[in-house]
Protein backbone atom coordinates (compact mmCIF):
# COMPACT_ATOMS: atom_id res chain seq x y z
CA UNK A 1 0.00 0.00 0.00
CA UNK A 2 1.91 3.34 -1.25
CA UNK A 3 1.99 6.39 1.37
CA UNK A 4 1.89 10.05 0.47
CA UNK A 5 2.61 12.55 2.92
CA UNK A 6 1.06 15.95 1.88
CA UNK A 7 2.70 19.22 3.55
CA UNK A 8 1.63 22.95 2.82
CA UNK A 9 4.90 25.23 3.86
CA UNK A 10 5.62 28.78 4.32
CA UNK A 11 8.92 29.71 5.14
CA UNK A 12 9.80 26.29 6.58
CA UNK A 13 13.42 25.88 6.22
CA UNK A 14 14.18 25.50 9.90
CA UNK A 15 11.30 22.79 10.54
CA UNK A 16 11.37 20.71 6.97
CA UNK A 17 14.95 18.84 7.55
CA UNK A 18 13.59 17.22 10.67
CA UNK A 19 10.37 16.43 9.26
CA UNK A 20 11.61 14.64 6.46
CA UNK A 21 14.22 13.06 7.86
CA UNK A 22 11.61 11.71 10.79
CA UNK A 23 9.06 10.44 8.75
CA UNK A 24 11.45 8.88 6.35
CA UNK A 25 12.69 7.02 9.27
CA UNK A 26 9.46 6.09 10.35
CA UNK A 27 8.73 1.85 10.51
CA UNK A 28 6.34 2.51 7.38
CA UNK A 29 8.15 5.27 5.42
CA UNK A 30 5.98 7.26 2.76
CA UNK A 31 6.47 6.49 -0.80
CA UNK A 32 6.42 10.01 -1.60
CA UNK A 33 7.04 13.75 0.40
CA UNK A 34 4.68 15.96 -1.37
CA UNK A 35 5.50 19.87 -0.23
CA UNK A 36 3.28 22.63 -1.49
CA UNK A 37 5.53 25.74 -0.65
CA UNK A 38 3.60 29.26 -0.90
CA UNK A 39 6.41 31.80 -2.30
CA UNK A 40 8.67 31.37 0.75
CA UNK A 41 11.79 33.71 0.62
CA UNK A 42 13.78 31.19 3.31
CA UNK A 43 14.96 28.53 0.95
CA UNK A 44 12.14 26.06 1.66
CA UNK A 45 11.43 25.18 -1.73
CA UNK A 46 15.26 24.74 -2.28
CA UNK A 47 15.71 22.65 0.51
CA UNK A 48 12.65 20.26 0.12
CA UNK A 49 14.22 19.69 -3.44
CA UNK A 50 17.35 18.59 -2.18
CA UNK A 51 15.81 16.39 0.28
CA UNK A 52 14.34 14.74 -2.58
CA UNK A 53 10.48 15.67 -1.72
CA UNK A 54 8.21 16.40 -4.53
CA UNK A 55 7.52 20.86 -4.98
CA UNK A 56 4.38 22.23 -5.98
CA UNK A 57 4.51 25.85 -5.92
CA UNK A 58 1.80 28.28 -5.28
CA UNK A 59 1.11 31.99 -5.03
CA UNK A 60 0.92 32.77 -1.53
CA UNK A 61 -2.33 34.75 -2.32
CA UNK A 62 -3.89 30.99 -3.28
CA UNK A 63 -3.13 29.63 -0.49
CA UNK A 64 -6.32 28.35 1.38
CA UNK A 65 -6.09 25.44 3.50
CA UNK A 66 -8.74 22.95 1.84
CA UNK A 67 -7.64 24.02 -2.02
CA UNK A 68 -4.07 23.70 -1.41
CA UNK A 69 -4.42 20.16 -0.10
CA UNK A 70 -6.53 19.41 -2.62
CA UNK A 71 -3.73 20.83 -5.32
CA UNK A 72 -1.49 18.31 -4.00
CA UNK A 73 -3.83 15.10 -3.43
CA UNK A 74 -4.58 14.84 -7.68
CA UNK A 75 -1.13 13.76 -8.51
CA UNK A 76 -0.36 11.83 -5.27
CA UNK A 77 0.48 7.96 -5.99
CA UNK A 78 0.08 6.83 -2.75
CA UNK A 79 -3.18 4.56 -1.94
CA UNK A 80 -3.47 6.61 1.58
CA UNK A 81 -2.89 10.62 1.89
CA UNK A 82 -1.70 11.60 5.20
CA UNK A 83 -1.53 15.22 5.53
CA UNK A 84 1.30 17.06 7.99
CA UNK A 85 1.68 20.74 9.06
CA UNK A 86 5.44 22.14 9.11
CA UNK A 87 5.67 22.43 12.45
CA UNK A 88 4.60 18.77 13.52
CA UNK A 89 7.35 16.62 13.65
CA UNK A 90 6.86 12.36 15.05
CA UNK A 91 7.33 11.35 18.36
CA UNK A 92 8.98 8.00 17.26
CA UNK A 93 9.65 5.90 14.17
CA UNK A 94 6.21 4.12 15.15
CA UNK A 95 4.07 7.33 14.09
CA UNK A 96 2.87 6.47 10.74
CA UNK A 97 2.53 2.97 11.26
CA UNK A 98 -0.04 3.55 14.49
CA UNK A 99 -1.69 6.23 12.27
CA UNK A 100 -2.56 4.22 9.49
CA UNK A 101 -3.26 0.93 11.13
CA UNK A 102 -7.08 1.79 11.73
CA UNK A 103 -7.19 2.18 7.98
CA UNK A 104 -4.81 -0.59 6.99
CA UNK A 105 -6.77 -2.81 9.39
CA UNK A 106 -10.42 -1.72 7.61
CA UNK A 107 -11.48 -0.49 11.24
CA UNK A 108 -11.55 3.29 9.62
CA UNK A 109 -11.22 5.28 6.63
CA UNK A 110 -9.48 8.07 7.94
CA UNK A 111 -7.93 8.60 11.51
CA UNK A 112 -5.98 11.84 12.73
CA UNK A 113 -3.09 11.57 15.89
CA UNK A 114 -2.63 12.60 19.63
CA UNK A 115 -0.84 15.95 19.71
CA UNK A 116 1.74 16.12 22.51
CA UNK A 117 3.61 20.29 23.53
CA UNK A 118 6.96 20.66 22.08
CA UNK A 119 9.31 21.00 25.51
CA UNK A 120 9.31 24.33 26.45
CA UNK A 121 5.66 24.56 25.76
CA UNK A 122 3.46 27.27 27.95
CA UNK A 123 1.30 25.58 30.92
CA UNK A 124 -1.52 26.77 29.09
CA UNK A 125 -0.69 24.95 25.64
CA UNK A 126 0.97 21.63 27.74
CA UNK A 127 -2.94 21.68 29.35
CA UNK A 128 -4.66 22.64 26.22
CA UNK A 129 -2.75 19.37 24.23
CA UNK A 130 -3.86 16.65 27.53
CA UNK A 131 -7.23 18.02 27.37
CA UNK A 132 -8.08 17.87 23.75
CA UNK A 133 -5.58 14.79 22.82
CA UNK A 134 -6.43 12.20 25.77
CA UNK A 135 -4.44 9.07 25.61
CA UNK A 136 -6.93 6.58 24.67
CA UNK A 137 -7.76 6.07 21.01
CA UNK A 138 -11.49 5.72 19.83
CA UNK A 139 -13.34 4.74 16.41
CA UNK A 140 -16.04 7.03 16.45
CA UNK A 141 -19.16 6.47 14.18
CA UNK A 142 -22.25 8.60 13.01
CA UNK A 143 -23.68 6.98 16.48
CA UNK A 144 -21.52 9.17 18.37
CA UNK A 145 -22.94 12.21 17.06
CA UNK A 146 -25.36 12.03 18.98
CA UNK A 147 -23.53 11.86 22.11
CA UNK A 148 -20.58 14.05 21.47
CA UNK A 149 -22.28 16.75 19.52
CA UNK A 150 -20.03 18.64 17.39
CA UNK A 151 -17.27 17.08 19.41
CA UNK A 152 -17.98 13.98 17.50
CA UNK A 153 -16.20 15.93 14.33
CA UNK A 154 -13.14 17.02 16.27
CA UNK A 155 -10.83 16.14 13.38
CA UNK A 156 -7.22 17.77 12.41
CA UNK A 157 -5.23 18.26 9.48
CA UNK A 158 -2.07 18.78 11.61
CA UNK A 159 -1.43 14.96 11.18
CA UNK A 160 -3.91 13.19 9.88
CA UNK A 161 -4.43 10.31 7.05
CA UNK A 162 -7.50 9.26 5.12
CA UNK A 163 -7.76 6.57 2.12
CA UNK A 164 -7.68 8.67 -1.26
CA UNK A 165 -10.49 6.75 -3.07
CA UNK A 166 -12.45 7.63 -0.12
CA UNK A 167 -11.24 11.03 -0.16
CA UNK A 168 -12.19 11.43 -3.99
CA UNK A 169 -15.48 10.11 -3.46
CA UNK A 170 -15.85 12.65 -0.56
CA UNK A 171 -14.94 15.65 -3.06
CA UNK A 172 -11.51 16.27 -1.29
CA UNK A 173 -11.54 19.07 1.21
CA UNK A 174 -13.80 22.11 0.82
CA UNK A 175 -11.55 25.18 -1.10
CA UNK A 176 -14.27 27.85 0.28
CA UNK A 177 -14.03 27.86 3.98
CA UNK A 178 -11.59 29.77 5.81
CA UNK A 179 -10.41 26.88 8.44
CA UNK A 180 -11.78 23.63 9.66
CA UNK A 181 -11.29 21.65 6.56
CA UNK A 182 -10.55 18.97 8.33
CA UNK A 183 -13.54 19.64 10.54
CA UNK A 184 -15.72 19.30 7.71
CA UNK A 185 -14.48 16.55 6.10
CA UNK A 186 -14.75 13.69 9.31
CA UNK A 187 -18.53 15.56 9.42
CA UNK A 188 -18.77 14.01 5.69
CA UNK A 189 -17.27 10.90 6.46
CA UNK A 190 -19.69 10.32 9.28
CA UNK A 191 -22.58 11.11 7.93
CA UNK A 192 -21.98 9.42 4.84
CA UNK A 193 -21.26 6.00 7.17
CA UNK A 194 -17.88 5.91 7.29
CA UNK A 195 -15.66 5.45 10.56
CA UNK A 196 -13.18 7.57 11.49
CA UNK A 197 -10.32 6.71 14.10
CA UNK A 198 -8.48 8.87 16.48
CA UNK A 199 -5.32 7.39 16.86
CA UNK A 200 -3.79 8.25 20.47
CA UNK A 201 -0.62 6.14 19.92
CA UNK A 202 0.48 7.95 16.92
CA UNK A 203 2.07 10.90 18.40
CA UNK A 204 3.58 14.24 17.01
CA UNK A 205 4.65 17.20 18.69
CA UNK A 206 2.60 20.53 18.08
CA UNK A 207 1.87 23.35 20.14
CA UNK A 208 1.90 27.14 19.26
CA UNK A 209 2.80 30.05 22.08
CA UNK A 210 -0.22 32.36 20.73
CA UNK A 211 0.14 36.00 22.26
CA UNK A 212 -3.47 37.42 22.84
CA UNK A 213 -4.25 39.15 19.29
CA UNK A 214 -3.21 35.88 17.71
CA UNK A 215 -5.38 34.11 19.51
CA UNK A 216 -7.94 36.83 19.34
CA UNK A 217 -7.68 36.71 15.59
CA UNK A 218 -7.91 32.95 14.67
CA UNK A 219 -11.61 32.66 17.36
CA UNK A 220 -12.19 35.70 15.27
CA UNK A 221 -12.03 33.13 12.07
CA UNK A 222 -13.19 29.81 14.02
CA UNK A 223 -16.53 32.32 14.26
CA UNK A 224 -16.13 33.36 10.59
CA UNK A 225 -15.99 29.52 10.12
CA UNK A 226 -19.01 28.48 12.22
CA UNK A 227 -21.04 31.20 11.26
CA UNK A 228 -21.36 30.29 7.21
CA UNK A 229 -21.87 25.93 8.52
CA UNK A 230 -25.16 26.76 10.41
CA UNK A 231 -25.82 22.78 10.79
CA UNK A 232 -22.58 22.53 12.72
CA UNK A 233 -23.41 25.88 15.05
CA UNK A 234 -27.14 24.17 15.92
CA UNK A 235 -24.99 20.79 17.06
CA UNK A 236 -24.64 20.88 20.84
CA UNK A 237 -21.24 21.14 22.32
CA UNK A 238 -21.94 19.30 25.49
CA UNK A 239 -20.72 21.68 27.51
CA UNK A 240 -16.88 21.13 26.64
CA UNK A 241 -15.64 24.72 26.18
CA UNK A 242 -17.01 25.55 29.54
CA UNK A 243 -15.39 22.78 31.23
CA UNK A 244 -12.11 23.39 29.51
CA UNK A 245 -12.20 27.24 30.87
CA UNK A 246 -12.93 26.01 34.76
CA UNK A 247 -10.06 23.23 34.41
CA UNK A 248 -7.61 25.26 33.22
CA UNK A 249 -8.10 28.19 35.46
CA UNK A 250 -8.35 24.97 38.20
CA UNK A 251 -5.05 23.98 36.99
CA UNK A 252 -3.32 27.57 36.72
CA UNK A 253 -4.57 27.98 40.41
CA UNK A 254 -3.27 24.47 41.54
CA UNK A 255 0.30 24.64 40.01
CA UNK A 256 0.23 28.34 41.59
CA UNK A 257 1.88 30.03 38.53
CA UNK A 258 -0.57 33.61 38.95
CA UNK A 259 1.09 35.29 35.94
CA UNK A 260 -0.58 31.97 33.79
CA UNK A 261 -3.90 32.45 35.09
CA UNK A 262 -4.00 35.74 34.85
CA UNK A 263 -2.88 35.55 30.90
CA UNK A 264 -5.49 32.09 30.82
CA UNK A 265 -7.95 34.66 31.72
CA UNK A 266 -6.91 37.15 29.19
CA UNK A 267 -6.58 34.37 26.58
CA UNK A 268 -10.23 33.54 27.74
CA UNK A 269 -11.42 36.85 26.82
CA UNK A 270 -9.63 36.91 23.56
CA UNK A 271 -11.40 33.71 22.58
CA UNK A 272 -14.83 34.78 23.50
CA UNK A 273 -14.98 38.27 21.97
CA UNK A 274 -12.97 37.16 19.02
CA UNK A 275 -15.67 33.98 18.39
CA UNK A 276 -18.20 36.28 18.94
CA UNK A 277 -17.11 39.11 16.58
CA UNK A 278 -16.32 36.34 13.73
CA UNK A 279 -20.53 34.74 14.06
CA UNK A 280 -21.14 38.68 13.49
CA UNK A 281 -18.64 38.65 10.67
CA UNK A 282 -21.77 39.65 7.91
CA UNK A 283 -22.28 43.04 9.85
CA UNK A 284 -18.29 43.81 9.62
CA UNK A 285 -16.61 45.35 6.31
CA UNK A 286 -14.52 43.63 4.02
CA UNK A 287 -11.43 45.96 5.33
CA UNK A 288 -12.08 45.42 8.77
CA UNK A 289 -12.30 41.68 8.65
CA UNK A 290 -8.91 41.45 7.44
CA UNK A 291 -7.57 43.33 9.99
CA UNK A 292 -9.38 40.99 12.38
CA UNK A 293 -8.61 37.97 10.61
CA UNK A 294 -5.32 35.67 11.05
CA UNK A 295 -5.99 34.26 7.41
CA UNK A 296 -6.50 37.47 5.40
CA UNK A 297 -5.49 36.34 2.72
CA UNK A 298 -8.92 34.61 2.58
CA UNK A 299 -10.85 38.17 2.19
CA UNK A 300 -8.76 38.81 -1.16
CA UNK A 301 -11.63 37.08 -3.03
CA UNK A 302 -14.06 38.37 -4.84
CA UNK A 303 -16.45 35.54 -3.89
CA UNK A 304 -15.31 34.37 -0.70
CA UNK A 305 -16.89 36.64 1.80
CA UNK A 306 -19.98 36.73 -0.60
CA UNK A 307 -21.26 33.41 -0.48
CA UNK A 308 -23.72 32.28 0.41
CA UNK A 309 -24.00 30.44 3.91
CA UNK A 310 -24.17 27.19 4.68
């Protein structure tokens, strides 16, 4: 069964070596590195040639995180796509074999991995990665739904795999939302009767150190996001985002660090008013919104902020 391993760069150079080199280390290496580099002005695209990877090279105006993926998917050999983020980079060489076994073994058609903090991580991103990433793996089902709510589609593209025929059938990410691709997709997948597999013993590191307008800005799109997929707004949440706030601030207060619970509160804020602002985003200009918008290169289009919603 051939393996591609899809990964969208910007300015990558200091991240790609160890990538590479991990995953082609990796008990079941990929048959082919496929990196979509948008313009970068580091040497990315030069490097990723001489590490023998497969370039496709976009504007970095066209970059949008379902249409790029989808760019690189068509010409992909491999039988399974597993798509990476720069900055993830394999626990151990036993990664991609725990990632695709749910698929390999028919159990799934697509399955996405635990996320574990870089060292050096924040308290608040070590907490955020144990709270959404627990250490058990599950198949979930379009059973689950109904118990998880929305939680049921928690799905991400940092490192995640699916079986291309499937994919195709699926219609490959969608190109016209501004994030949560991979969101959308496991919602397909589910609904169409597939099972998807969250694979807790294929591990990567990934965490980001947001500052406050960062994090303001991408809640600012996550609203954008959820306010154009009405059917995913009306699913219940079960109550998670409430009980992540009142652990964390728990856990900021128990490990008796002040200055993290004071910035977990701060972070809170940016999250709500920046969520908030983006559900509102069809009251807000076109110049404003890409001000308040971590992906503005998604406003350039004529059509994006125009269509319809969902």
């Amino acid at each position: 069964m051939n393996i591609s391993v899809i990964i969208p760069c910007l300015n990558a150079f200091t991240m790609l070596e160890s990538l590479v080199i991990s995953l082609r280390g990796q008990t079941m290496p990929p048959n082919e590195i496929i990196v979509v580099d948008s313009e970068s002005i580091d040497g990315t695209s030069q490097l990723a040639h001489y590490l023998g990877c497969t370039v496709l090279p976009i504007a970095r105006s066209d970059f949008n995180h379902g249409g790029t993926r989808n760019l690189a998917s068509i010409p992909a050999q491999g039988d399974i796509l597993v798509f990476m983020t720069q900055d993830a980079l394999p626990v151990d060489p036993f990664f991609l074999q725990h990632l695709l076994d749910p698929i390999i073994s028919g159990n799934a058609v697509a399955s996405f991995a635990r996320q574990v903090p870089y060292p050096g991580a924040s308290v608040g991103e070590k907490f955020a990665r144990v709270f959404n990433y627990p250490p058990v793996s599950q198949i979930r089902t379009h059973a689950n739904i109904q118990s998880m709510g929305i939680g049921a589609y928690f799905f991400s593209n940092v490192s995640s795999a699916i079986r291309k025929d499937v994919f195709m059938d699926m219609g490959m990410f969608a190109d016209d939302v501004i994030m949560n691709e991979d969101m959308l997709m496991c919602a397909k997948l589910l609904n169409s009767g597939h099972a998807v597999a969250y694979a807790a013993e294929a591990q990567v590191y990934h965490s980001h150190d947001y500052s406050l307008l960062q994090t303001f800005r991408r809640y600012f799109d996550i609203g954008v996001f959820f306010a154009r997929h009405f059917n995913l707004s009306n699913l219940a949440t079960n109550g998670r985002g409430a009980a992540y706030t009142r652990e964390l601030l728990a856990h900021m207060v128990k490990q008796g660090d002040m200055p993290a619970f004071f910035h977990a509160v701060g972070e809170t804020c940016a999250k709500f008013s920046g969520f908030t602002l983006g559900k509102l985003e069809r009251f807000i200009p076109l110049v404003v919104k890409k001000h308040l918008s971590m992906h503005a290169g998604f406003w350039q289009s004529n059509t994006s902020q125009n269509k319809a919603n969902l």
